[in-house]
Protein backbone atom coordinates (compact mmCIF):
# COMPACT_ATOMS: atom_id res chain seq x y z
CA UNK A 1 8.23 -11.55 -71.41
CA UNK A 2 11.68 -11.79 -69.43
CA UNK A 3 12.61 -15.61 -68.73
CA UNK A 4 15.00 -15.99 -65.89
CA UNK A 5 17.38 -19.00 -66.10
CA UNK A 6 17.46 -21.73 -63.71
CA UNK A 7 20.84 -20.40 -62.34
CA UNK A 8 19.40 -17.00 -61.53
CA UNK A 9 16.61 -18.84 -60.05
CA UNK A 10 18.67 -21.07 -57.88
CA UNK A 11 20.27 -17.88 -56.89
CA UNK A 12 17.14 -15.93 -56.04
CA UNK A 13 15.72 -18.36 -54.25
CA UNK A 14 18.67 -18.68 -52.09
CA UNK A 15 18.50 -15.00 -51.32
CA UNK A 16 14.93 -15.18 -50.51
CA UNK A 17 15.82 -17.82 -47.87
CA UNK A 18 18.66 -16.13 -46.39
CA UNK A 19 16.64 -13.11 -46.19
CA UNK A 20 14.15 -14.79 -43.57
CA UNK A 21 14.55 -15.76 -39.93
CA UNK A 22 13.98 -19.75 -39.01
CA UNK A 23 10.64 -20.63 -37.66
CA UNK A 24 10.09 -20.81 -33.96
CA UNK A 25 12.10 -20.68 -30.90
CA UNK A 26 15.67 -19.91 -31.06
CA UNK A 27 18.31 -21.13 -28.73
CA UNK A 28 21.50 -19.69 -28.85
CA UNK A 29 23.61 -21.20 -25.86
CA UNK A 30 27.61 -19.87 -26.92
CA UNK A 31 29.59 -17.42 -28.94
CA UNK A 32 29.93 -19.89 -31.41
CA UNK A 33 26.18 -20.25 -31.96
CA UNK A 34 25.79 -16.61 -31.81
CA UNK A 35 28.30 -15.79 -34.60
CA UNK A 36 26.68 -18.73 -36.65
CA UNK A 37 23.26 -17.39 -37.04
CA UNK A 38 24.65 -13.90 -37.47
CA UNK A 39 26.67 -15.75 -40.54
CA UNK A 40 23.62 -17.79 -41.51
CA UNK A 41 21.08 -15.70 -41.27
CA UNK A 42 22.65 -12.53 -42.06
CA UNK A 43 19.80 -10.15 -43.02
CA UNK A 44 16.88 -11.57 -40.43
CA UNK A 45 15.14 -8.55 -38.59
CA UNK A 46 12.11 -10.44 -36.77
CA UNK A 47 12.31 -13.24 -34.91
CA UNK A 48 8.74 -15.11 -34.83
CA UNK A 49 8.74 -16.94 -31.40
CA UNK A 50 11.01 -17.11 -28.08
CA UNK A 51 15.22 -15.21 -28.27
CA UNK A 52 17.59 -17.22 -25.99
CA UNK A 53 20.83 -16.33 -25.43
CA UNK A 54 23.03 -18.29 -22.84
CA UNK A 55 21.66 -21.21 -21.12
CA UNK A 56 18.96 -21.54 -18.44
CA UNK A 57 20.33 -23.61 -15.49
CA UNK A 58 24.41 -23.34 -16.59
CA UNK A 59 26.96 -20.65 -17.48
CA UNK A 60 27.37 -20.16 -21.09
CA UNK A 61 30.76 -18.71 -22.38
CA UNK A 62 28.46 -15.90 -24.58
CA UNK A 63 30.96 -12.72 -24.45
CA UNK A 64 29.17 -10.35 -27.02
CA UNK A 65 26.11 -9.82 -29.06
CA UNK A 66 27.19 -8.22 -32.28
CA UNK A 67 26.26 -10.71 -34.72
CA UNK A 68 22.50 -9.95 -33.88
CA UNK A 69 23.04 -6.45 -34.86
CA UNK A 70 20.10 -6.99 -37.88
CA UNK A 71 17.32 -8.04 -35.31
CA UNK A 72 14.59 -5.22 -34.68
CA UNK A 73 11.65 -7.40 -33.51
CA UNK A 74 11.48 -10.57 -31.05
CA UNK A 75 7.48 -11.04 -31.28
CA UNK A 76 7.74 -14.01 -28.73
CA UNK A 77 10.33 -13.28 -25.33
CA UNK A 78 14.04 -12.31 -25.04
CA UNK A 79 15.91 -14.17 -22.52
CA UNK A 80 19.44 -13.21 -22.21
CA UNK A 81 20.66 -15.34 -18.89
CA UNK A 82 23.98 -16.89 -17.34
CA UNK A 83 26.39 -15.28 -19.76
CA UNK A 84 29.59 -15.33 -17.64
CA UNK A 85 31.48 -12.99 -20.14
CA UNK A 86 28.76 -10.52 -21.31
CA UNK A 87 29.32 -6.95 -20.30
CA UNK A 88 27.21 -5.28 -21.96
CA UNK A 89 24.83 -5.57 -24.88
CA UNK A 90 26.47 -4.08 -27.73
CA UNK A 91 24.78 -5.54 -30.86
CA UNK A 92 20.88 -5.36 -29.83
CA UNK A 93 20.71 -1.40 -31.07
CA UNK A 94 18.63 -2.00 -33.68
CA UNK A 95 15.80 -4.11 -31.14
CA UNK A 96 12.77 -1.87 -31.19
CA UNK A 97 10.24 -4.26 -29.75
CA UNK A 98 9.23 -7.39 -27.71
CA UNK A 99 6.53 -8.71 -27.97
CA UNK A 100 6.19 -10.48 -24.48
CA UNK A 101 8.45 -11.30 -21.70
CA UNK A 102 11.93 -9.66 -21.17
CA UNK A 103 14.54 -11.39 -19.01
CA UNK A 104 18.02 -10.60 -18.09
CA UNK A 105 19.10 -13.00 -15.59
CA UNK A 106 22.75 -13.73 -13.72
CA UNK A 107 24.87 -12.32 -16.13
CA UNK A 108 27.75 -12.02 -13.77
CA UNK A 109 29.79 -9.45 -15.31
CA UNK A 110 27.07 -7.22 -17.12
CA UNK A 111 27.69 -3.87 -15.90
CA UNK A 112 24.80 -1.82 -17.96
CA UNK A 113 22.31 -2.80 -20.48
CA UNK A 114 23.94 0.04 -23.10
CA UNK A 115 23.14 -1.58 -26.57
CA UNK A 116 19.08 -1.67 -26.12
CA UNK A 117 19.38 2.18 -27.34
CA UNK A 118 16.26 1.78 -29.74
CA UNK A 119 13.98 -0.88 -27.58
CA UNK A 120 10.47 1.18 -27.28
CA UNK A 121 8.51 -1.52 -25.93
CA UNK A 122 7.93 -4.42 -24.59
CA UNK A 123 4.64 -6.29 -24.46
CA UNK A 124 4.61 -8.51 -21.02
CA UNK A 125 7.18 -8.17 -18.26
CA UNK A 126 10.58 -7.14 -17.48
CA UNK A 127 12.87 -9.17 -14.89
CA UNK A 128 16.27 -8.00 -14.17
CA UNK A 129 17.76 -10.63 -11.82
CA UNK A 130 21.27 -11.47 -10.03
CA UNK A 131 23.17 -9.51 -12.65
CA UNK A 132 26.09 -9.18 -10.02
CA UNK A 133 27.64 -5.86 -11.59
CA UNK A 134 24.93 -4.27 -12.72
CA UNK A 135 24.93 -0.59 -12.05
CA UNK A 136 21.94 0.74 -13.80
CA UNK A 137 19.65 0.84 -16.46
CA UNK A 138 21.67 2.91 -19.00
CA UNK A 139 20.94 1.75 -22.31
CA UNK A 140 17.18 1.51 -21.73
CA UNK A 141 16.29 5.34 -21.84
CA UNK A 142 13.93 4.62 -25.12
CA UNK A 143 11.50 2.57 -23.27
CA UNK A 144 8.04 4.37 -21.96
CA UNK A 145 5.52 1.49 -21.16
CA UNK A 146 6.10 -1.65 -19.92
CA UNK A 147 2.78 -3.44 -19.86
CA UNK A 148 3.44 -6.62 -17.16
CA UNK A 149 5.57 -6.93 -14.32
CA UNK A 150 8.49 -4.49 -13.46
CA UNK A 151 10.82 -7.14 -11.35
CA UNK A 152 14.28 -6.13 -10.85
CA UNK A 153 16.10 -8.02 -7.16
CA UNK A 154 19.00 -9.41 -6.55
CA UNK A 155 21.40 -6.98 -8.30
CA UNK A 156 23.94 -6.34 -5.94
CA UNK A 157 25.97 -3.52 -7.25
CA UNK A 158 22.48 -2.13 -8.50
CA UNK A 159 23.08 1.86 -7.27
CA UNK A 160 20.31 4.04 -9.05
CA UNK A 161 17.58 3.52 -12.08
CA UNK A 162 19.39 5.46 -14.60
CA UNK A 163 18.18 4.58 -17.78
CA UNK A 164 14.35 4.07 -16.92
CA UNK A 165 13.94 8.36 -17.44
CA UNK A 166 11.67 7.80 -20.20
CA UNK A 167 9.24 5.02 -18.34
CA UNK A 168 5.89 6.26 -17.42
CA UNK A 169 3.74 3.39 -16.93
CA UNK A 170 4.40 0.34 -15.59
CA UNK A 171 0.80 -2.38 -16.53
CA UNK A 172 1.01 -4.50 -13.92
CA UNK A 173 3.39 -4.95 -10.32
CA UNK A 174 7.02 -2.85 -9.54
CA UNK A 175 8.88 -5.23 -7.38
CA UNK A 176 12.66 -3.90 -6.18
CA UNK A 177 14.05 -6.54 -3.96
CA UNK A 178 17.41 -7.07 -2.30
CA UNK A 179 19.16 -4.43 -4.30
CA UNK A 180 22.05 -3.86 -1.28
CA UNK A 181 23.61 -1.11 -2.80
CA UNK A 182 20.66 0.85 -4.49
CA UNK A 183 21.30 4.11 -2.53
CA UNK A 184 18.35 6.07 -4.57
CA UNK A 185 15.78 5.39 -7.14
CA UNK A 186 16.64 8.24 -9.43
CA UNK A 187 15.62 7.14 -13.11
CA UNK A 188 12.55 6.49 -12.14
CA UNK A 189 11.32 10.63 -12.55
CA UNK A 190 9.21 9.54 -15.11
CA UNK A 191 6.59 7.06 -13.50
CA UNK A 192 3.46 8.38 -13.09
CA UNK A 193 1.38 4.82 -12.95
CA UNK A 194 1.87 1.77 -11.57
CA UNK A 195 -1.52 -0.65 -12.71
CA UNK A 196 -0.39 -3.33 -9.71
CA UNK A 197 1.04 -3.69 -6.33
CA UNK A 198 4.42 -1.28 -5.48
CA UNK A 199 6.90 -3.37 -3.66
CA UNK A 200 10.01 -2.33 -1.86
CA UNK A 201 11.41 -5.00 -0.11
CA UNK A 202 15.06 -5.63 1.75
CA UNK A 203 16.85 -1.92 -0.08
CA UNK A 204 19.22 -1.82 2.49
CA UNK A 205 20.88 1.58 1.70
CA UNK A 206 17.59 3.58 0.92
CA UNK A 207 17.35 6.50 2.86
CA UNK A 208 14.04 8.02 1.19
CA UNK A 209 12.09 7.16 -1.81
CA UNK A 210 13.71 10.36 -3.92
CA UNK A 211 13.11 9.76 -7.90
CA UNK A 212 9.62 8.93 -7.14
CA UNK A 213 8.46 12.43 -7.36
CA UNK A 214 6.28 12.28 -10.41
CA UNK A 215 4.53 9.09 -9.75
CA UNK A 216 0.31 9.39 -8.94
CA UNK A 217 -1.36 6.25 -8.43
CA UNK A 218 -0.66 2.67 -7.82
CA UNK A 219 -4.01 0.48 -8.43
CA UNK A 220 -2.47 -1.97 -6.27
CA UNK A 221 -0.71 -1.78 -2.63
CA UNK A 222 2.56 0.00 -1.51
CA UNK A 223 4.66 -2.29 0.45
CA UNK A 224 7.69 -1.33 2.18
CA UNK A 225 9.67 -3.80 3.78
CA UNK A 226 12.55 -4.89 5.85
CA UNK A 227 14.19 -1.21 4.45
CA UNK A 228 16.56 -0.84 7.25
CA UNK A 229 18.25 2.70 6.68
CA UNK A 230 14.57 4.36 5.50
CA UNK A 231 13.68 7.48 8.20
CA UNK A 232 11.22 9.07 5.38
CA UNK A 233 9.15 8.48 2.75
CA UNK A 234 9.95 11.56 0.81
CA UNK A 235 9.79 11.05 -2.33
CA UNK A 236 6.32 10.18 -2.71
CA UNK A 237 4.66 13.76 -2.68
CA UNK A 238 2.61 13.49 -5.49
CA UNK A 239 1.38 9.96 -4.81
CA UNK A 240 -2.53 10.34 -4.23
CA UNK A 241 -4.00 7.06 -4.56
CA UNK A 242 -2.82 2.94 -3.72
CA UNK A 243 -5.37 0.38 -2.63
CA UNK A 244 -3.66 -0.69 0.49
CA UNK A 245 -0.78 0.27 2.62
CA UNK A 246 1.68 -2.29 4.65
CA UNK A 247 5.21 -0.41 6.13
CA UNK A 248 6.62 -3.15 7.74
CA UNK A 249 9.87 -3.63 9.26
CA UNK A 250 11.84 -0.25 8.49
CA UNK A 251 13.57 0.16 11.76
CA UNK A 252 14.34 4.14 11.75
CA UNK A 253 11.51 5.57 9.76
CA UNK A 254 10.18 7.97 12.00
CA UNK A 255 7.45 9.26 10.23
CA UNK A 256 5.57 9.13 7.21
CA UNK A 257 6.64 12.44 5.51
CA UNK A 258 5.78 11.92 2.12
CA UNK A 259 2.59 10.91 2.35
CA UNK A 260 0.52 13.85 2.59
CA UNK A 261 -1.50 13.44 -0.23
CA UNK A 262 -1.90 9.39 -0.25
CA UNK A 263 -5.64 8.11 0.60
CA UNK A 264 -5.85 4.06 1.00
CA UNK A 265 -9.11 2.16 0.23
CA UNK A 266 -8.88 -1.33 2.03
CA UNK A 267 -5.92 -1.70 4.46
CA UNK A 268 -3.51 0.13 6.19
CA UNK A 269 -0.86 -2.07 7.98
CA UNK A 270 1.93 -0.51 10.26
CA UNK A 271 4.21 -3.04 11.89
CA UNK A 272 6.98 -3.37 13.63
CA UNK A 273 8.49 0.33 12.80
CA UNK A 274 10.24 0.95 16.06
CA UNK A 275 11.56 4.34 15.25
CA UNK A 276 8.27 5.63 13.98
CA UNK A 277 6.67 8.57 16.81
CA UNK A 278 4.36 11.08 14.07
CA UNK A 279 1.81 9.92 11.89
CA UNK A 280 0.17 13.02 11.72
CA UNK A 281 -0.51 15.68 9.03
CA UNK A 282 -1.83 13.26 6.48
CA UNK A 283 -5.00 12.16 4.24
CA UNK A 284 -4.30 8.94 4.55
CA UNK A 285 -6.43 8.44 7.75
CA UNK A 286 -9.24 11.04 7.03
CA UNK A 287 -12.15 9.52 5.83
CA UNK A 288 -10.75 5.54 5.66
CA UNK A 289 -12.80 2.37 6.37
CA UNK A 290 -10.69 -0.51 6.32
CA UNK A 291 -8.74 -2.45 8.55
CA UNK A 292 -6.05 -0.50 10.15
CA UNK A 293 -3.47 -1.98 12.22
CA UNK A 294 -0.37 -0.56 14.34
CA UNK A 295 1.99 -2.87 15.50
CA UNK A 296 5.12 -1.94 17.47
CA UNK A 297 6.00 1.12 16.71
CA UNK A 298 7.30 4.21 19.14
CA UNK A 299 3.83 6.54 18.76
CA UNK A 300 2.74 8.07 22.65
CA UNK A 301 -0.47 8.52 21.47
CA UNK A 302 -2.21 8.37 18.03
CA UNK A 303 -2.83 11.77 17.05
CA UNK A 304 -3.36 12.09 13.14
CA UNK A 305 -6.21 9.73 13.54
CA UNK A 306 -8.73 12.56 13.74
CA UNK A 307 -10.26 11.95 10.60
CA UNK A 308 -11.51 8.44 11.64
CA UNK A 309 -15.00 7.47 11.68
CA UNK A 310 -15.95 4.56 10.91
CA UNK A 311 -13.37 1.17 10.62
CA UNK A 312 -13.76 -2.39 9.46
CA UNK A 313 -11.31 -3.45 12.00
CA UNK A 314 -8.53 -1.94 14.45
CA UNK A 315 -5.86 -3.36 16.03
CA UNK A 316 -3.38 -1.22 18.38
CA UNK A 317 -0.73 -3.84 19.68
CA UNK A 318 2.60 -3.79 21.25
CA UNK A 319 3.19 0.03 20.79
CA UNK A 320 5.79 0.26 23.72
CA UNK A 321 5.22 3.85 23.93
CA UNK A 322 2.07 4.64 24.03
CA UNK A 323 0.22 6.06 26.88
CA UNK A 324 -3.60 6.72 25.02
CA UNK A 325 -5.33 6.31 22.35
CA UNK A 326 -6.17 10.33 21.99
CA UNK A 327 -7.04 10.73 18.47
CA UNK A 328 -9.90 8.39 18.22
CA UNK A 329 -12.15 10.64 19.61
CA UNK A 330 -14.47 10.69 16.32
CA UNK A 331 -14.24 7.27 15.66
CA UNK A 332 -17.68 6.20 15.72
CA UNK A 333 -18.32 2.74 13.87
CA UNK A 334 -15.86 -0.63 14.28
CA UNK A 335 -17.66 -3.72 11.71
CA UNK A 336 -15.62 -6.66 12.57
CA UNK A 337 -13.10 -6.34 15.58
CA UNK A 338 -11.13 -4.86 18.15
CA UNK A 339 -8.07 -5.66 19.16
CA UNK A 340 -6.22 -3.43 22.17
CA UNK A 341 -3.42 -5.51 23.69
CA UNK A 342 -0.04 -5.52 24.95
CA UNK A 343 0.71 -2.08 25.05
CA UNK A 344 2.75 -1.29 28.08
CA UNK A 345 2.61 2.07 29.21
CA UNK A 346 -1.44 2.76 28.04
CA UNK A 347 -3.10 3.32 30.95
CA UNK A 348 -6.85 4.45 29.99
CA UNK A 349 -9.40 4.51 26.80
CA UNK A 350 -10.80 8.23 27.73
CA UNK A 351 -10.60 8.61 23.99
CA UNK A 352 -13.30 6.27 23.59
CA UNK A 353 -15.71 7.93 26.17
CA UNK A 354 -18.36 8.50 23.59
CA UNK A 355 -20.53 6.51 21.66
CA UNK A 356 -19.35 4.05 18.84
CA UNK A 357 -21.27 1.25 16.98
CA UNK A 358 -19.49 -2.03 17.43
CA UNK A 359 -20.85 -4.94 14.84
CA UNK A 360 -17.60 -7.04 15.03
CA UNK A 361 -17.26 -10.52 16.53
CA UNK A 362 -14.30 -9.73 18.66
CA UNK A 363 -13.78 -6.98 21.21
CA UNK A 364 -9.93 -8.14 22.84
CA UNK A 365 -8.70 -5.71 25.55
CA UNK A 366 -6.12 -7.66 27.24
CA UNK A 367 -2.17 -7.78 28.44
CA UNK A 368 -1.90 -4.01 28.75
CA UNK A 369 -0.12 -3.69 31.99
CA UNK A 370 -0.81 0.20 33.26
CA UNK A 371 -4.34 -0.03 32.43
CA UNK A 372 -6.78 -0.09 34.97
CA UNK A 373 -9.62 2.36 33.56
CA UNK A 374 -11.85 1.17 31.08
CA UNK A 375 -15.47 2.33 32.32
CA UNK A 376 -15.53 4.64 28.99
CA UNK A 377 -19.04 5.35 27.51
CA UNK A 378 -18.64 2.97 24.85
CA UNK A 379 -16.88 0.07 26.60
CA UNK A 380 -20.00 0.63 29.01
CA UNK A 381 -21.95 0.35 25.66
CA UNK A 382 -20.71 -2.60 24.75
CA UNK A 383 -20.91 -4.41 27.89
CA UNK A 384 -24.56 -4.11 27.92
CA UNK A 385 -24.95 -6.00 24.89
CA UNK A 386 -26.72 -9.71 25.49
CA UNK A 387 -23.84 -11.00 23.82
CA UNK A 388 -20.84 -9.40 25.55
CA UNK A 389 -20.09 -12.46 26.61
CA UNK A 390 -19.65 -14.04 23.90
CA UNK A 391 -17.25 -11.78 22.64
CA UNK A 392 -15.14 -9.68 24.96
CA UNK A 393 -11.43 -10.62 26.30
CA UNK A 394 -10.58 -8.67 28.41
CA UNK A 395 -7.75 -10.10 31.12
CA UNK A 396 -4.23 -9.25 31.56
CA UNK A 397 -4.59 -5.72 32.05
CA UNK A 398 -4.19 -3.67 35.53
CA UNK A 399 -6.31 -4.16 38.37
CA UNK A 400 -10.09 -2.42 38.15
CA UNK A 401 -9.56 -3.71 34.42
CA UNK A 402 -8.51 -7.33 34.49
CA UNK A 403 -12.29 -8.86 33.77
CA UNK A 404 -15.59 -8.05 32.48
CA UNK A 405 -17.27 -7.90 35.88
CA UNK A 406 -14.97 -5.74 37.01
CA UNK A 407 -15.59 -2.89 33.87
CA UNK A 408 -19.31 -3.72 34.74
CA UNK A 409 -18.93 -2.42 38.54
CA UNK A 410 -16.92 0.77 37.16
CA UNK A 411 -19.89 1.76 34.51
CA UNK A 412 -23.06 0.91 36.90
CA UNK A 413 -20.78 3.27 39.76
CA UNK A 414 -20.72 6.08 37.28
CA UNK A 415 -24.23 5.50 35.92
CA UNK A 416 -23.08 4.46 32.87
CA UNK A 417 -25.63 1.35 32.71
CA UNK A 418 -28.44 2.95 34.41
CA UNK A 419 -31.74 2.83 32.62
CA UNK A 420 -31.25 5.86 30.19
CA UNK A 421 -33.78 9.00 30.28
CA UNK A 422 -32.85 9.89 26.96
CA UNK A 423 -32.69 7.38 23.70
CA UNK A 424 -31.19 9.01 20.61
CA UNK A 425 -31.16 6.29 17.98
CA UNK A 426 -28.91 5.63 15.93
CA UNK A 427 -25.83 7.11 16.95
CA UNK A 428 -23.80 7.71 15.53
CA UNK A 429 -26.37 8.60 12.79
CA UNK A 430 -25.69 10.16 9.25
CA UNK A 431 -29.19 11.97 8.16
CA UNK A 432 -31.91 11.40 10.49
CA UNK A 433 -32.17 11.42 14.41
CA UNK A 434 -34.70 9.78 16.53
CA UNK A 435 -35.56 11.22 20.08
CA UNK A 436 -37.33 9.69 22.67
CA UNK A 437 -37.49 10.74 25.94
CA UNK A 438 -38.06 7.77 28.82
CA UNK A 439 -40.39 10.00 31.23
CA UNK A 440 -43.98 11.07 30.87
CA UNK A 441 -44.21 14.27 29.80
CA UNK A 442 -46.59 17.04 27.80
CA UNK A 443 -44.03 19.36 26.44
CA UNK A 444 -40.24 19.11 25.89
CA UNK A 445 -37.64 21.17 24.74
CA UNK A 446 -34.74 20.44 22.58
CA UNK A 447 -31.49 22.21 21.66
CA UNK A 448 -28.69 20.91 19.70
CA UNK A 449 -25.08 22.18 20.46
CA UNK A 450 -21.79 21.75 18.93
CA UNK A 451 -18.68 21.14 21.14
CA UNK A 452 -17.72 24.76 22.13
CA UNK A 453 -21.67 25.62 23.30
CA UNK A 454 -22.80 27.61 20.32
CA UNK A 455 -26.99 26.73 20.12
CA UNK A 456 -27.27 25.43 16.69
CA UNK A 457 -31.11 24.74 16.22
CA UNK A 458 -33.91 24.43 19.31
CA UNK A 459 -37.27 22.67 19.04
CA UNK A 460 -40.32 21.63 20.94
CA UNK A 461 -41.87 18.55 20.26
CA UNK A 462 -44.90 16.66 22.14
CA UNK A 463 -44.23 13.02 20.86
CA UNK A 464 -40.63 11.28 19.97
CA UNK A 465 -38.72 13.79 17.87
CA UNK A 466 -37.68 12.84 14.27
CA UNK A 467 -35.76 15.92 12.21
CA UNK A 468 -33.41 15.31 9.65
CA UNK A 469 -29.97 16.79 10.56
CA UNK A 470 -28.39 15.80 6.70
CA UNK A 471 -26.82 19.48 6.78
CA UNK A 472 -25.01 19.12 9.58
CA UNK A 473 -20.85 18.61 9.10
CA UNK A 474 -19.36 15.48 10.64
CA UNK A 475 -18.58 15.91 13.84
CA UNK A 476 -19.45 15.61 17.99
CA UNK A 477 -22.80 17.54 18.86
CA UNK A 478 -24.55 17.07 22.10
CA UNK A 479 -28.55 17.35 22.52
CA UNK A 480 -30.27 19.12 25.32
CA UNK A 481 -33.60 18.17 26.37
CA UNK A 482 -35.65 19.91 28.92
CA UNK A 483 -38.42 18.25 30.22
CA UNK A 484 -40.66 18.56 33.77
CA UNK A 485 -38.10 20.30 35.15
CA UNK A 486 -35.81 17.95 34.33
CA UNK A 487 -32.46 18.39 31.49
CA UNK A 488 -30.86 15.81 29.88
CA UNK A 489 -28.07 15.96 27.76
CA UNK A 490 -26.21 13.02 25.21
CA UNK A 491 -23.46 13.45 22.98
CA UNK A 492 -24.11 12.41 19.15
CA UNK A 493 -21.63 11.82 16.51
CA UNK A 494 -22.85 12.46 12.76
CA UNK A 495 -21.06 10.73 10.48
């Protein structure tokens, strides 16, 4: 049996101890510290709780980091903040992981995180913040997944991504926020997934969203603000899917190129893009039922909103431009409100003149200051309702459109609110139609067209007419009805 003597023990057991890492948080707050638990603890690889190095609300005189050069794990969060002296991070190249939060915070002179060569992951977020000379993310081309929050604003001399290549999925929300000199967000090939919102907010020097090329979905919105130099959205090509859409405040983006393949689920919201005349050619619109709104932008009229059917809201407002609303002409359904106002130069809703369901709460045509013809089939519609009343506003707008009464003495002159001969319920419909003709009769005939006049199915029925029309594409069809003489015909929309 080997004995060891009490010196060897002493000495073993003080080799044992310097081989660990002290328990807990560790606060490192100058060089001096630094160096000390490089010298103390000389062979410690994993640090159990929280890293911090430099101080949280003062500059610490940290200049380098290569007394850590032994640490490979941080299980708890690495802060690295207000480091005056610290260019770079030369002595973290053996850091493969974090375990939660990763901050690098107003480090004045860091110029590039080079020194995180090995870091594969980290568990929560990562916030790079008011790091004055940063120029990019070299140093952090190792790292694939980050599972929280991608936050990186207030880098000032911030000009690319370089050095996220290898990240593909981001868990949670991208924020980029008042990078002033970001000029492109190469480095960023990589993305493919973003699990949260997309934000883009006050990028100055952005031109287009190249270096976005690879990236698919975003299970959250895509916001783009306040990005003064943006006049595209190229860049985002293969971007198919984002929950909702606000482009707000980008003063020349004239179109949305780069968006062809983007649908939306809840919310589109276009504001105050005064450059912006095409929002055509997209997916975005065909097909969505949310609440879309266009504020103050340069469109004439609103072509590319073909594919519309059916809306939880709308709101058209301030467009300084815009002289109709041609391309709702299949909109057929609006659930909570409508809101038409202060659009200068539109001077008639012909693109309504066919019927759409309105179950909102608020119908607000008012301060548009060409228009004077609204006696469009479903304004007349609506107007007819026992509880217009209670919630049209209309005022504000040209003469022959300036009140209710007056829209009311512009449908019953065109025979828009006469009793009607022919009832097709509901329309728009989806499967089934219901016809009933408002005239004694024995015998009537019944032929359904599509907009260019090609006969698509004919009938005779005796009684009210029920036929299921599932098979039929989405689209404007009008019904014929021939009856004592007498022809009727209504337009239907199937939805």
């Amino acid at each position: 049996m080997r004995i060891f003597t009490l010196p060897f023990l002493i000495l073993f057991s003080f080799g044992l101890l310097r081989a660990q890492c002290p328990p807990g948080n560790i606060y490192l707050t100058s060089q001096f510290e630094v160096d000390t638990f490089g010298a103390n603890w000389p062979n410690c690889e994993t640090i159990a709780g929280d890293l911090h190095l430099g101080k949280y609300s003062q500059l610490a005189n940290i200049d380098n980091l290569l007394a850590m050069s032994n640490i490979r794990r941080v299980e708890g969060s690495l802060y690295i903040r207000s480091n005056f002296f610290l260019e770079n991070l030369h002595g973290l190249e053996n850091l493969e992981f974090i375990g939660k939060h990763f901050n690098i915070s107003e480090n004045q002179r860091l110029v590039n995180l080079e020194g995180l060569d090995q870091l594969e992951f980290i568990g929560d977020s990562l916030v790079v913040f008011e790091n004055d000379a940063l120029q990019s993310f070299s140093g952090l081309e190792q790292l694939d997944t980050i599972r929280g929050n991608l936050s990186i604003y207030n880098n000032n001399s911030l000009i690319n991504c370089e050095g996220l290549n290898s990240l593909r999925f981001v868990g949670k929300d991208l924020g980029i926020y008042d990078c002033e000199a970001l000029i492109n967000l190469d480095g960023l090939n990589h993305l493919t997934s973003i699990g949260g919102d997309f934000t883009l907010l006050a990028t100055y020097r952005l031109v287009d969203l190249h270096g976005l090329e690879s990236l698919d979905s975003i299970h959250g919105g895509l916001s783009i603000f306040y990005t003064f130099d943006l006049t595209t959205l190229a860049g985002l090509e293969s971007l198919k899917y984002a929950k909702y859409l606000v482009v707000k405040g980008n003063d020349f983006l004239a179109n949305f190129k780069g968006l062809e393949q983007l649908t939306v689920d809840q919310l589109i919201f276009i504001l105050n893009n005064q450059h912006l005349e095409d929002i055509s050619g997209l997916k975005l619109f065909d097909g969505f039922k949310g609440e879309l709104s266009i504020y103050r932008s340069a469109l004439e009229n609103l072509s590319g909103l073909s594919g519309l059917h059916s809306l939880a809201s709308l709101r058209i407002v301030d467009n300084f431009n815009l002289t109709s609303l041609d391309g709702l002409e299949n909109l057929a359904r609006i659930d909570s409100g409508l809101w038409i106002e202060q659009n200068e130069l539109l001077s008639d809703l012909n693109a309504l003149d066919h019927p759409i369901a309105f179950n909102g709460e608020v119908l607000a045509i008012q301060r548009n200051a060409s228009l004077s013809n609204c006696a469009v089939d479903a304004l007349c519609n609506w107007i007819s309702r026992p509880d217009a009343i209670d919630i049209m506003i209309i005022n504000e707008n040209n003469a022959g459109c300036n009140y209710v009464w007056e829209i009311e003495e512009a449908c019953s002159d065109m025979g828009l609110l006469e009793p009607p001969y022919l009832l097709l319920w509901p329309n728009p419909f989806s499967n089934r139609l219901d016809v009933f003709v408002n005239i004694p009769y024995e015998e009537a005939n019944i032929r359904i067209l599509d907009v260019s006049g090609r006969l698509l199915m004919q009938d005779v029925f005796i009684r009210n007419w029920n036929f299921d029309l599932a098979f039929f594409s989405a689209g404007v069809y009008f019904v014929e009805i021939q009856v004592n003489g007498h022809k009727f015909t209504n337009r239907i929309l199937k939805i």
